[in-house]
C-alpha atoms as a PDB file:
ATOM      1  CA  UNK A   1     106.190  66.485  53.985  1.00  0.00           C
ATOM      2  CA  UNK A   2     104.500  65.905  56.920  1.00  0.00           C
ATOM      3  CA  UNK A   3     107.778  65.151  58.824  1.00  0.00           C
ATOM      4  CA  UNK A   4     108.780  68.717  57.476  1.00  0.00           C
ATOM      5  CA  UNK A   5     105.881  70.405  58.860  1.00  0.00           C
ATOM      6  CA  UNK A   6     105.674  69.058  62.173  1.00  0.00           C
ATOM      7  CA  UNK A   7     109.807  70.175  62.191  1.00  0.00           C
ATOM      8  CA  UNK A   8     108.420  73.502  61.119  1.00  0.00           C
ATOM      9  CA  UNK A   9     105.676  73.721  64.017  1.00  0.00           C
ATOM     10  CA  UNK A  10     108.329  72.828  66.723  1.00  0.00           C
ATOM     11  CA  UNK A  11     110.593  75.382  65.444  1.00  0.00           C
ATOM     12  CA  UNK A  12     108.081  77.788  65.255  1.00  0.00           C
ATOM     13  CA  UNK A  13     106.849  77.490  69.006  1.00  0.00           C
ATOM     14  CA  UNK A  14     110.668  77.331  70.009  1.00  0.00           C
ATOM     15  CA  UNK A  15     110.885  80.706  68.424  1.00  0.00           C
ATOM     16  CA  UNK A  16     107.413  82.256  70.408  1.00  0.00           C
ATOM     17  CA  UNK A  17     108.706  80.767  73.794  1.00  0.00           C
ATOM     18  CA  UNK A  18     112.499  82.062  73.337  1.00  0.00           C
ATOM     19  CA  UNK A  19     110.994  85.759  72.189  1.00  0.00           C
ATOM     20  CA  UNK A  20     108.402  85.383  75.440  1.00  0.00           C
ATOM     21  CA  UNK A  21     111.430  85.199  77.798  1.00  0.00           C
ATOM     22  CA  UNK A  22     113.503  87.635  76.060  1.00  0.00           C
ATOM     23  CA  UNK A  23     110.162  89.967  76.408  1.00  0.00           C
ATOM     24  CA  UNK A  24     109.551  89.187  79.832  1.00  0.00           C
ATOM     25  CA  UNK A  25     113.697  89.490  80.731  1.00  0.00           C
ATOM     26  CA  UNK A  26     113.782  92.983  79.157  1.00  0.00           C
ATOM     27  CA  UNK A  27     110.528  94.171  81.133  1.00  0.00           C
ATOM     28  CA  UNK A  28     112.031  93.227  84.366  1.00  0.00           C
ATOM     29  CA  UNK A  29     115.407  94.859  83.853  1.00  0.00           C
ATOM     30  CA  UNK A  30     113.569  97.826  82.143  1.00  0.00           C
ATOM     31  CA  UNK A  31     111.693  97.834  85.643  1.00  0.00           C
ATOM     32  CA  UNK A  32     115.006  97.511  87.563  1.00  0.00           C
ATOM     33  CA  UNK A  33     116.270 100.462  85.560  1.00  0.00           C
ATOM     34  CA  UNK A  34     113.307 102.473  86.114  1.00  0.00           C
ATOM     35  CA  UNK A  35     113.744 101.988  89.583  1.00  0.00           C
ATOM     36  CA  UNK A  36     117.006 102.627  90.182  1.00  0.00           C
ATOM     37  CA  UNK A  37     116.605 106.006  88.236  1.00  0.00           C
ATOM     38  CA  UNK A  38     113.701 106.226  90.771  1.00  0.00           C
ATOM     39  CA  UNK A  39     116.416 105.961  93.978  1.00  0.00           C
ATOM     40  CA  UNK A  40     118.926 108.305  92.297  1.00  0.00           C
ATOM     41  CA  UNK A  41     116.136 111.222  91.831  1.00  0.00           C
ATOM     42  CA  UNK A  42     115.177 109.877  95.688  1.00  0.00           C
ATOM     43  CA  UNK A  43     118.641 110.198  96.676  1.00  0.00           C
ATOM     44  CA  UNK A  44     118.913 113.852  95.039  1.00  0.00           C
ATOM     45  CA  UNK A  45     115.946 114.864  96.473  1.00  0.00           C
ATOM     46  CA  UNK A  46     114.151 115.363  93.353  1.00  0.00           C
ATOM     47  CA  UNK A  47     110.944 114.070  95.170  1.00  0.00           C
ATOM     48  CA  UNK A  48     108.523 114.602  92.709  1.00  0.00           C
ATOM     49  CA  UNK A  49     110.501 113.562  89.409  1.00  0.00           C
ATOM     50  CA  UNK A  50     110.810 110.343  91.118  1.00  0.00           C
ATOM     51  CA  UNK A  51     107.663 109.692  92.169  1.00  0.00           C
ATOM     52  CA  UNK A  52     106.284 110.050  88.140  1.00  0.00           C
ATOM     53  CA  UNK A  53     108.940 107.437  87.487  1.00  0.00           C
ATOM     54  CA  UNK A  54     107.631 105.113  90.162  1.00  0.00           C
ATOM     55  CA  UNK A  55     103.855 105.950  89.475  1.00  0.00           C
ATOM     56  CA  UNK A  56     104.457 105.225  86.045  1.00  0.00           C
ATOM     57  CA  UNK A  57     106.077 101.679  86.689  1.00  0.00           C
ATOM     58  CA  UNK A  58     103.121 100.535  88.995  1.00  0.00           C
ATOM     59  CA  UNK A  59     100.704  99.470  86.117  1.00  0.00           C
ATOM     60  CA  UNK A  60     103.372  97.372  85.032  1.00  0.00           C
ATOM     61  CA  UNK A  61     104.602  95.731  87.581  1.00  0.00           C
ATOM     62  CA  UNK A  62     105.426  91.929  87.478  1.00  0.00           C
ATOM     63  CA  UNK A  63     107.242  90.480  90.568  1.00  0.00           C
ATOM     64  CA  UNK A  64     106.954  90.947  93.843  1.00  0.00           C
ATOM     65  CA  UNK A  65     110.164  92.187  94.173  1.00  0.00           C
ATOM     66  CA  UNK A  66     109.326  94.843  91.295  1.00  0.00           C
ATOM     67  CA  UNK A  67     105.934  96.171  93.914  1.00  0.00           C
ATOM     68  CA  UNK A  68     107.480  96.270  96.657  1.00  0.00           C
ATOM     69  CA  UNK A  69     110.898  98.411  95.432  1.00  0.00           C
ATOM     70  CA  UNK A  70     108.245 100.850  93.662  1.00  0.00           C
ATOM     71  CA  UNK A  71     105.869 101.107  96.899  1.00  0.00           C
ATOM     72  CA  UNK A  72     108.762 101.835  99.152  1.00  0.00           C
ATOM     73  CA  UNK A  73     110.383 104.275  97.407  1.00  0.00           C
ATOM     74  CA  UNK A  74     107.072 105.855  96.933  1.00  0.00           C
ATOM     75  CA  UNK A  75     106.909 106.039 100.526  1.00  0.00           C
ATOM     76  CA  UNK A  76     109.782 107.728 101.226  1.00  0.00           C
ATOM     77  CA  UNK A  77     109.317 110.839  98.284  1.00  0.00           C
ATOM     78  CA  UNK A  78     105.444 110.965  99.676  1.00  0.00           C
ATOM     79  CA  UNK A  79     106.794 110.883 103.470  1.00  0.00           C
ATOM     80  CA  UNK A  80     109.732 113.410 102.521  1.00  0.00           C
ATOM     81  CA  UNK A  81     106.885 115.810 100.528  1.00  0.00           C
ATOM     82  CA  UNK A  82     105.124 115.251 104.102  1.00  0.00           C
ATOM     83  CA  UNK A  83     102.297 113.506 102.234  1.00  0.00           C
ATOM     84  CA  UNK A  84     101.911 111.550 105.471  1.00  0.00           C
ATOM     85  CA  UNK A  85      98.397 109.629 104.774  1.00  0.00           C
ATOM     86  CA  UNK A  86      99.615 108.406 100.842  1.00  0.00           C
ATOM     87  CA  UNK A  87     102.591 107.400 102.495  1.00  0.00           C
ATOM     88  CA  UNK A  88     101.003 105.332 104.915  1.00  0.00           C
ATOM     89  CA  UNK A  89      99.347 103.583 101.938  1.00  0.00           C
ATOM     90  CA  UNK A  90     102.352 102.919 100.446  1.00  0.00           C
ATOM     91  CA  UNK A  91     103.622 101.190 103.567  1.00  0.00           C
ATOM     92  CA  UNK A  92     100.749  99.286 103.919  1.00  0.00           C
ATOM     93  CA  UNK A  93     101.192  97.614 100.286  1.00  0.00           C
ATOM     94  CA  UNK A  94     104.909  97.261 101.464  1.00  0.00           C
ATOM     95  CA  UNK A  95     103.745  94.805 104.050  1.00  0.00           C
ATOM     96  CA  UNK A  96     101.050  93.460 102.099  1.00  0.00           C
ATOM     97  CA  UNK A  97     103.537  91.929  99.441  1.00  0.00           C
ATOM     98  CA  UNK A  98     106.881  91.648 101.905  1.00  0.00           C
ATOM     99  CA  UNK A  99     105.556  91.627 105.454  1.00  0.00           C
ATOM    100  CA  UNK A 100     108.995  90.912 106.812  1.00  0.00           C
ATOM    101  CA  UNK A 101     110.702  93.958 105.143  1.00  0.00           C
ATOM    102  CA  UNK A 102     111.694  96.624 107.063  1.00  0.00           C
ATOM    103  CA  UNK A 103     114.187  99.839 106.512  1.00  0.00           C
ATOM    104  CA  UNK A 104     117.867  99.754 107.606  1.00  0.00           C
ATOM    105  CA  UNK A 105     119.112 102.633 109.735  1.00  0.00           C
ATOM    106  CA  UNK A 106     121.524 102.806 106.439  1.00  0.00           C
ATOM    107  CA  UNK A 107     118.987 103.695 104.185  1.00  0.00           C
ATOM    108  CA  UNK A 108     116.330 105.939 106.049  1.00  0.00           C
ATOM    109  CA  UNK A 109     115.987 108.386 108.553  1.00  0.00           C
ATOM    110  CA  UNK A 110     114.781 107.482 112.166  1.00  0.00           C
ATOM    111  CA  UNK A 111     111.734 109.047 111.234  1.00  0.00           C
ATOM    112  CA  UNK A 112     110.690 107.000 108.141  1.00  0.00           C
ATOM    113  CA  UNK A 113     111.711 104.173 110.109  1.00  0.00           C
ATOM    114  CA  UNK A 114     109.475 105.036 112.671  1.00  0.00           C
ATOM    115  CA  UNK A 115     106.383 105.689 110.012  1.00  0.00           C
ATOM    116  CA  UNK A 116     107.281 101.930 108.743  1.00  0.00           C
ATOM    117  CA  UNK A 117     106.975 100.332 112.663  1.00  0.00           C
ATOM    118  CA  UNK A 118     103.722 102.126 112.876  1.00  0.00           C
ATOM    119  CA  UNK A 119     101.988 100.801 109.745  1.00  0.00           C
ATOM    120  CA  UNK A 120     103.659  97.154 110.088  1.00  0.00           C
ATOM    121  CA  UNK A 121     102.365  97.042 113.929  1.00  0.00           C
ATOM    122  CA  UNK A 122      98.647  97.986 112.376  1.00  0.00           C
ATOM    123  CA  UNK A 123      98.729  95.726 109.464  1.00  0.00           C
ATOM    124  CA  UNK A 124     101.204  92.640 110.677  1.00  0.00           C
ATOM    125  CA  UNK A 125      98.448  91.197 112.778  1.00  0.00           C
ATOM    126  CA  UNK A 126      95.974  91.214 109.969  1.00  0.00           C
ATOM    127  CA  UNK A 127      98.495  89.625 107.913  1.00  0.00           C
ATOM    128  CA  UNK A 128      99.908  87.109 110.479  1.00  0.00           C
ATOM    129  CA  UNK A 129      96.381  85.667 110.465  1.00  0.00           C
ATOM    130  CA  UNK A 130      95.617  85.352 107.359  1.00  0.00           C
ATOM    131  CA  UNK A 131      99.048  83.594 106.556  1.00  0.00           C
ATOM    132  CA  UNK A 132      97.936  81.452 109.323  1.00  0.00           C
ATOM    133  CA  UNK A 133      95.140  80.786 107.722  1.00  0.00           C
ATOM    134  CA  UNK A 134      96.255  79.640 104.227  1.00  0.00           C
ATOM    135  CA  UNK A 135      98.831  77.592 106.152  1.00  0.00           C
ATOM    136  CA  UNK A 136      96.377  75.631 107.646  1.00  0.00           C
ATOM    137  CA  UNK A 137      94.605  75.278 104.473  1.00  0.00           C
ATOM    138  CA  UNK A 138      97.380  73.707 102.483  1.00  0.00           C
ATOM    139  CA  UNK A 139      98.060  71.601 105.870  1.00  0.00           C
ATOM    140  CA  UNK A 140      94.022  70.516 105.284  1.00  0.00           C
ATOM    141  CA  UNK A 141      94.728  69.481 101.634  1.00  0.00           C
ATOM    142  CA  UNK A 142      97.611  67.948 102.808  1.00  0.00           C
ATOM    143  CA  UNK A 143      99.940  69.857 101.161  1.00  0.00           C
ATOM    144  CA  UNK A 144     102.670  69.448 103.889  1.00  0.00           C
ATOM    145  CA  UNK A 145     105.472  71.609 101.926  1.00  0.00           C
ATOM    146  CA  UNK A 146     103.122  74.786 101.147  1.00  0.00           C
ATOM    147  CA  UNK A 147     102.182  73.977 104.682  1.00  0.00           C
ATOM    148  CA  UNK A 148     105.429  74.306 106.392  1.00  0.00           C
ATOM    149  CA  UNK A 149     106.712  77.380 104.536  1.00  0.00           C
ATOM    150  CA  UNK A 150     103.693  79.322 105.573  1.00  0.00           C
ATOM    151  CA  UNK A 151     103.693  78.295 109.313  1.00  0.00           C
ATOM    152  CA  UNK A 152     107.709  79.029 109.224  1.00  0.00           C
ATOM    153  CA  UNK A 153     106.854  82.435 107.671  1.00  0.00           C
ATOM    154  CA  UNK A 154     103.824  82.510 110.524  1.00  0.00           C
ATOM    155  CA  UNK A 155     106.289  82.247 113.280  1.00  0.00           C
ATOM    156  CA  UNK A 156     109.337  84.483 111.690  1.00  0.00           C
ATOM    157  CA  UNK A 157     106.544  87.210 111.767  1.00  0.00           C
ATOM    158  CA  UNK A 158     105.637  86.912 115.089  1.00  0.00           C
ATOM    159  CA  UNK A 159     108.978  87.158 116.374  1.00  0.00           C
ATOM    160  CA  UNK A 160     109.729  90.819 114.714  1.00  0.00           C
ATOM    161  CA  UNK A 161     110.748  93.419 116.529  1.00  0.00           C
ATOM    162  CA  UNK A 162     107.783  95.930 115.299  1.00  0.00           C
ATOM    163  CA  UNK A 163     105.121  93.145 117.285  1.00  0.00           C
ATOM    164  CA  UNK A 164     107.009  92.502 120.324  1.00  0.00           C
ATOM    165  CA  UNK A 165     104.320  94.033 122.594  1.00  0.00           C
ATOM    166  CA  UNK A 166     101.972  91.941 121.608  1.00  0.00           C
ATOM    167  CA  UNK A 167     103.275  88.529 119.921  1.00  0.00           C
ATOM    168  CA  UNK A 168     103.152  86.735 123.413  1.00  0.00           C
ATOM    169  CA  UNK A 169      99.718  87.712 124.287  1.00  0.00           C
ATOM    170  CA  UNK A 170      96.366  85.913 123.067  1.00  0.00           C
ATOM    171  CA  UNK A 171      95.679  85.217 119.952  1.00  0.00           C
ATOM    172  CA  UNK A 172      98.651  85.489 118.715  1.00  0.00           C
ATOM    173  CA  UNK A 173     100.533  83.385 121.755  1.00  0.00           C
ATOM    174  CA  UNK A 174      97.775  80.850 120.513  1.00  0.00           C
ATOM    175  CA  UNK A 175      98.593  81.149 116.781  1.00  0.00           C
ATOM    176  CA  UNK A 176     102.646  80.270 117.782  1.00  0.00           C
ATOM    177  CA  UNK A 177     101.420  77.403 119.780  1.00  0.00           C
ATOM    178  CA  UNK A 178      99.415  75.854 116.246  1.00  0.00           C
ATOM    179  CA  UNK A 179     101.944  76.977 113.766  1.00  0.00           C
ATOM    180  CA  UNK A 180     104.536  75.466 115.776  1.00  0.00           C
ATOM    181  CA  UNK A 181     102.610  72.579 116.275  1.00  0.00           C
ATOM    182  CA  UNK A 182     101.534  72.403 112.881  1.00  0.00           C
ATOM    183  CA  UNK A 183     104.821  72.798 111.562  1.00  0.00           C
ATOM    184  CA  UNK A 184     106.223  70.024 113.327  1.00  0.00           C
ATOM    185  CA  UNK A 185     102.828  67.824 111.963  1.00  0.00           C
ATOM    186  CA  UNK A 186     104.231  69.039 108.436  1.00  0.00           C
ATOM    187  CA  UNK A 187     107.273  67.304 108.910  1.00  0.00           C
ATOM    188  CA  UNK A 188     106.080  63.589 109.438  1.00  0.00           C
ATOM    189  CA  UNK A 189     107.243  61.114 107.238  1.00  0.00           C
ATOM    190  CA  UNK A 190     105.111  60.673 104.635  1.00  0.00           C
ATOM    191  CA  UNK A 191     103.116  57.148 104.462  1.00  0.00           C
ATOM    192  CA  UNK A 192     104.509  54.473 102.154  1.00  0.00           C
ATOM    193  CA  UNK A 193     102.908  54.420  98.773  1.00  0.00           C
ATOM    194  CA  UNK A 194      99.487  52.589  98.133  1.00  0.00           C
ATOM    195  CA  UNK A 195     100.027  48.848  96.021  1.00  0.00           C
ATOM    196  CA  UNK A 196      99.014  49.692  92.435  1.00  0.00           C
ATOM    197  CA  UNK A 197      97.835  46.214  92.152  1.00  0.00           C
ATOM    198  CA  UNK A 198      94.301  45.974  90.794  1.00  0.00           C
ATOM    199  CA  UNK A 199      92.526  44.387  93.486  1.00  0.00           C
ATOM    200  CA  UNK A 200      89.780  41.428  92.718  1.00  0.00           C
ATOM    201  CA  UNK A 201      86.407  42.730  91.796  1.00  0.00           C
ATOM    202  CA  UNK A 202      83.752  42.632  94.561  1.00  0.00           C
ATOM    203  CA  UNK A 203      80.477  42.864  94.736  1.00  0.00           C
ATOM    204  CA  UNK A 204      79.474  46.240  96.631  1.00  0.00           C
ATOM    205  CA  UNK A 205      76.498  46.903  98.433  1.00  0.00           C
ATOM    206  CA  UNK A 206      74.892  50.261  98.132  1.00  0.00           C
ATOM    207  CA  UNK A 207      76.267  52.813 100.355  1.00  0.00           C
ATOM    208  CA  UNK A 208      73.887  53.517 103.343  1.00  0.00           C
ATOM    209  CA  UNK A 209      72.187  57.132 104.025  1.00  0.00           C
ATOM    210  CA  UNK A 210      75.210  59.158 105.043  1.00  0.00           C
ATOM    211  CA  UNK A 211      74.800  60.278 109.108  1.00  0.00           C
ATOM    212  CA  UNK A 212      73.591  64.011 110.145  1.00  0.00           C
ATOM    213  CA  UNK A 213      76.420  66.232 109.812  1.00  0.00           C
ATOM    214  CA  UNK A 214      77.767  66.709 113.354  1.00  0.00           C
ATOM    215  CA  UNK A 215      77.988  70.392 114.725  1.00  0.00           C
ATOM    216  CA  UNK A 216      81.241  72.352 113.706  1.00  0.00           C
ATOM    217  CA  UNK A 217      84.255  72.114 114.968  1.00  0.00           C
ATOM    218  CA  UNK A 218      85.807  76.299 115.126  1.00  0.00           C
ATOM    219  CA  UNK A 219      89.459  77.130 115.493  1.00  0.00           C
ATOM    220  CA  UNK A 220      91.637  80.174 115.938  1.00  0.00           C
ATOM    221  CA  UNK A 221      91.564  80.639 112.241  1.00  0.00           C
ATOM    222  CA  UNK A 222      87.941  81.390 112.626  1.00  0.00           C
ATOM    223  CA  UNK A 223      88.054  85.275 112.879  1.00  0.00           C
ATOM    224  CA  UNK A 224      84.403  85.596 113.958  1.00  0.00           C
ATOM    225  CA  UNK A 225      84.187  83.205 116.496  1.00  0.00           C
ATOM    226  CA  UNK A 226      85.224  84.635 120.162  1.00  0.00           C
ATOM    227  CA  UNK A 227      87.788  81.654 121.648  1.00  0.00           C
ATOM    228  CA  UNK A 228      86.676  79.923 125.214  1.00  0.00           C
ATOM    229  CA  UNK A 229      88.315  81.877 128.437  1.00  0.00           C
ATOM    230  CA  UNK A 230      89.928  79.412 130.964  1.00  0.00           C
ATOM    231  CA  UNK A 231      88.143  79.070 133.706  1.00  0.00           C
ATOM    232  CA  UNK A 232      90.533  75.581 135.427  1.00  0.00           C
ATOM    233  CA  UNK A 233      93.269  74.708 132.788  1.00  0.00           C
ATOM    234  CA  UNK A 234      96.413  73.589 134.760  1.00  0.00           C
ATOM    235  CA  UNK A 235      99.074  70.360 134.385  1.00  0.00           C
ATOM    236  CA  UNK A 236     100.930  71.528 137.794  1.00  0.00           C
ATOM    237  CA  UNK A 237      99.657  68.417 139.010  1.00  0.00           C
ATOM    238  CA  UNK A 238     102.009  66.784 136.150  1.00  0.00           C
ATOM    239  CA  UNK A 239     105.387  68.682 137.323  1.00  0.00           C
ATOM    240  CA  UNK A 240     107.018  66.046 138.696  1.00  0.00           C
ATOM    241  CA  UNK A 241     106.489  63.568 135.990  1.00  0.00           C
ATOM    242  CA  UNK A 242     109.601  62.442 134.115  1.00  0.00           C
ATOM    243  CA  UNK A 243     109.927  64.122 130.847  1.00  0.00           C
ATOM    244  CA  UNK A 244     112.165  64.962 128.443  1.00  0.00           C
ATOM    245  CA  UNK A 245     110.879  66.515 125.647  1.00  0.00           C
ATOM    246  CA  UNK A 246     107.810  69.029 124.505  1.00  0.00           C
ATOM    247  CA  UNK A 247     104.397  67.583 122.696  1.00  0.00           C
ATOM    248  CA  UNK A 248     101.643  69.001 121.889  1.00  0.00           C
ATOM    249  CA  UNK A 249      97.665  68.418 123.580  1.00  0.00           C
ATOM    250  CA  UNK A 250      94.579  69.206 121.082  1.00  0.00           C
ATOM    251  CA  UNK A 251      91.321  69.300 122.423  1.00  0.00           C
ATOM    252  CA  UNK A 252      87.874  70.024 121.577  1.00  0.00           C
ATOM    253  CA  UNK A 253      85.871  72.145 124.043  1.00  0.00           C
ATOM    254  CA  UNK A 254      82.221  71.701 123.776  1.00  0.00           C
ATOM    255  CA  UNK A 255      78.838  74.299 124.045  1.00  0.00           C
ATOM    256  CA  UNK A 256      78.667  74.033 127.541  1.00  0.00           C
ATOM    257  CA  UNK A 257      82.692  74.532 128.321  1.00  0.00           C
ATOM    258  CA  UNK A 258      83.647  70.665 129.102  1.00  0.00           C
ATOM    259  CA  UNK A 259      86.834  68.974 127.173  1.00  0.00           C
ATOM    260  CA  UNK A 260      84.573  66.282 124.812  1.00  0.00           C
ATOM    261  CA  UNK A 261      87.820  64.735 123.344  1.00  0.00           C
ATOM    262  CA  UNK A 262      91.943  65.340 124.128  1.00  0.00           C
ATOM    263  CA  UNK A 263      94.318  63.504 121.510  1.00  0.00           C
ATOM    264  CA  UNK A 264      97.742  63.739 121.964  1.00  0.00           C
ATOM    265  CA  UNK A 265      99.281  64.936 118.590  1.00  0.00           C
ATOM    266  CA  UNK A 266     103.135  65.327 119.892  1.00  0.00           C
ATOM    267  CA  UNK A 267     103.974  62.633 122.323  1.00  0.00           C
ATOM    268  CA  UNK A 268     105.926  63.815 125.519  1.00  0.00           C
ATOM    269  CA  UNK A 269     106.113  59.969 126.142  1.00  0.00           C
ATOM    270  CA  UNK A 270     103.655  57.213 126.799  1.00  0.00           C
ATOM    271  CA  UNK A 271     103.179  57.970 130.748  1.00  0.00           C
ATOM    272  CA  UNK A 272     102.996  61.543 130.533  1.00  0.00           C
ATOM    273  CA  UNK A 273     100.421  61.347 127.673  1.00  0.00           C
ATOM    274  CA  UNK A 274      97.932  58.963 129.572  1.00  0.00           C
ATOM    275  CA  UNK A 275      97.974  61.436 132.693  1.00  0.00           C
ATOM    276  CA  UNK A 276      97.612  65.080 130.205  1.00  0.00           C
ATOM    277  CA  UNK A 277      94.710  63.400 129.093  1.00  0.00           C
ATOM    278  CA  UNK A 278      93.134  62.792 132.021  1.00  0.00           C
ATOM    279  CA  UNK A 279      93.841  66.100 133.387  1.00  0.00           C
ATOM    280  CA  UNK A 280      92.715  67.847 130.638  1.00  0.00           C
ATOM    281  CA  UNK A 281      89.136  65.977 130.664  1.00  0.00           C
ATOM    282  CA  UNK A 282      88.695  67.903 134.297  1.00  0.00           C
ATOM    283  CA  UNK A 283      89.695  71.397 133.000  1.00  0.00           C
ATOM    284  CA  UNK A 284      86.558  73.906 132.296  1.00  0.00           C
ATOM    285  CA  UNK A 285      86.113  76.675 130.026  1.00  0.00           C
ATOM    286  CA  UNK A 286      83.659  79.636 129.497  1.00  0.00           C
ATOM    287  CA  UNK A 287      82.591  78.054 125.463  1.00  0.00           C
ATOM    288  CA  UNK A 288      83.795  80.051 122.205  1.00  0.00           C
ATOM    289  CA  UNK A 289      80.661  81.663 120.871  1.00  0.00           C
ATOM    290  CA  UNK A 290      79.400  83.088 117.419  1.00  0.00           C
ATOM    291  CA  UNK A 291      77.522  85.857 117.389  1.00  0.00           C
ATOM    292  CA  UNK A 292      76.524  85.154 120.649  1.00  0.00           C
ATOM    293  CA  UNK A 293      75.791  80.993 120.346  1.00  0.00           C
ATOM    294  CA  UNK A 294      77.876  78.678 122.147  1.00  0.00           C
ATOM    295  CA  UNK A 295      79.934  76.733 119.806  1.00  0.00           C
ATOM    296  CA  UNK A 296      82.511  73.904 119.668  1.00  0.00           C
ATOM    297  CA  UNK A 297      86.044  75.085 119.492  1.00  0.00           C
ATOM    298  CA  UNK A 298      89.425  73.115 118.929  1.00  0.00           C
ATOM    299  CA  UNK A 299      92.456  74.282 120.915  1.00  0.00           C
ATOM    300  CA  UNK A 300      96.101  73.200 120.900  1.00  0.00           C
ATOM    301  CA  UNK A 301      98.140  72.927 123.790  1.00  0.00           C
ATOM    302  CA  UNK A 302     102.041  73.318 124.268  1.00  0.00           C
ATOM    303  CA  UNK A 303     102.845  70.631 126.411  1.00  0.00           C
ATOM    304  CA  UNK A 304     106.063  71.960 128.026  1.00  0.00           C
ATOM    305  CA  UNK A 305     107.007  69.355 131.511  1.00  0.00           C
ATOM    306  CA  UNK A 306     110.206  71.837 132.227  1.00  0.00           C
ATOM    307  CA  UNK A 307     107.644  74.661 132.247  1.00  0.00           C
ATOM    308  CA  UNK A 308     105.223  73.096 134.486  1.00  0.00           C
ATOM    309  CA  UNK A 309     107.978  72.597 137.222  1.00  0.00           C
END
């Protein structure tokens, strides 16, 4: 009997997780349909009609794909009805859930193109950042995969068309430089797995009082903190070293503007890497500050040798 019942329980939740999918299917290709009815009324310039449709779908949206379909067609019927400020909204949750989407000529009109470039060249930078930002986090926790999609996705932005004006200009030059550093770091073999063996019990001493917490170290992530200026930041002197390939410098610029430590995190090669890091211990900054305090700030450095020919 009891053989029976447990049979009976399995079938049971086999049932409940078949009917979940089937449920969950139908409301995305109920969405799908909804949305396509939504482009047809679009298309026939039934502006309002559609936008009921799409309004209607929004509270029910599942999938990323579903949001942004529904916000972008809302944009166009609110931009077409000359509803110019909603639309705008619209275009903003557009980037919000598919920052690299952007309107073919085949679809739109140079002028809802246009509207789209404005709001994406507002709200990429925003966005850039904070992807930035969660990339380094899952970097932090060592999540190197998470990691290397959102640095990938970090430098696809910055090389759109809509940010060209600005992508090569601080911060964002700076963000490139640690996303592509960072997505290199990502792509280190991992280390070989730990023994499982049990090792022989020791006796352990109590742990001793844990040191003072040092100071901070801040980063370009850190939207609140103002980054150092250059003041002598040069590896001219390093032009005719030989070199073949890039690497990448990190240092740690102190309160008072001096480099306290340079670690080489890409190697250029052994030579080259000894003399960066002397140079860079001579090079001077005005310090990052926070709300007006002089703070410690970590910087990474593309170490390019063709460049600095």
């Amino acid at each position: 009997m009891a053989d029976a019942r447990g049979q009976g329980s399995r079938v049971t939740l086999a049932i409940c997780a078949t009917a979940t999918m089937i449920l969950a299917l139908g409301v995305t290709a109920e969405a799908q349909d909804s949305v396509n009815a939504a482009r047809e009324l679009y298309t026939a310039a039934a502006y309002e009609d559609a936008l009921t449709v799409l309004d209607r779908l929004r509270a029910s949206a599942r999938r990323t794909d579903d949001s942004r379909s529904i916000e972008q067609y809302r944009a166009f019927c609110l931009l077409a009805l000359g509803r110019t400020d909603d639309a705008e909204r619209a275009i903003e949750a557009v980037v919000a859930v598919a920052p690299a989407y952007r309107p073919s000529a085949a679809d739109v009109s140079p002028r809802v193109r246009s509207a789209f470039s404005d709001v994406r060249r507002r709200v990429l930078p925003r966005v850039i950042q904070q992807k930035y930002a969660d990339a380094k986090a899952a970097f932090d926790r060592k999540e190197l995969g998470v990691a290397r999609t959102g640095f990938k996705q970090v430098l696809d932005l910055l090389n759109d068309a809509d940010l060209a004006s600005v992508a090569n200009q601080p911060p964002f030059s700076e963000i490139r430089t640690l996303a592509s550093g960072f997505s290199d770091l990502s792509t280190l073999p991992s280390a070989p797995p730990v023994s499982r063996t049990a090792p022989a019990a020791v006796a352990v001493a109590p742990p001793p009082a844990p040191p003072p917490m040092p100071p901070r170290v801040y980063a370009i992530e850190d939207v609140d903190v103002i980054p150092p200026v250059v003041i002598r930041q040069s590896l001219a002197a390093l032009a005719d070293v030989f070199a073949l390939r890039s690497g990448l410098l990190e240092i740690i610029i102190d309160e008072i503007g001096d480099v306290e430590v340079a670690t080489v995190r890409a190697s250029v090669n052994p030579v080259y890497d000894r003399l960066v890091i002397a140079t860079a211990r001579s090079w001077r900054y005005r310090p990052a500050t926070l709300a007006g305090v002089p703070v410690k700030f970590r910087k990474l450095i593309e170490l390019d040798p063709k460049r600095a020919r």
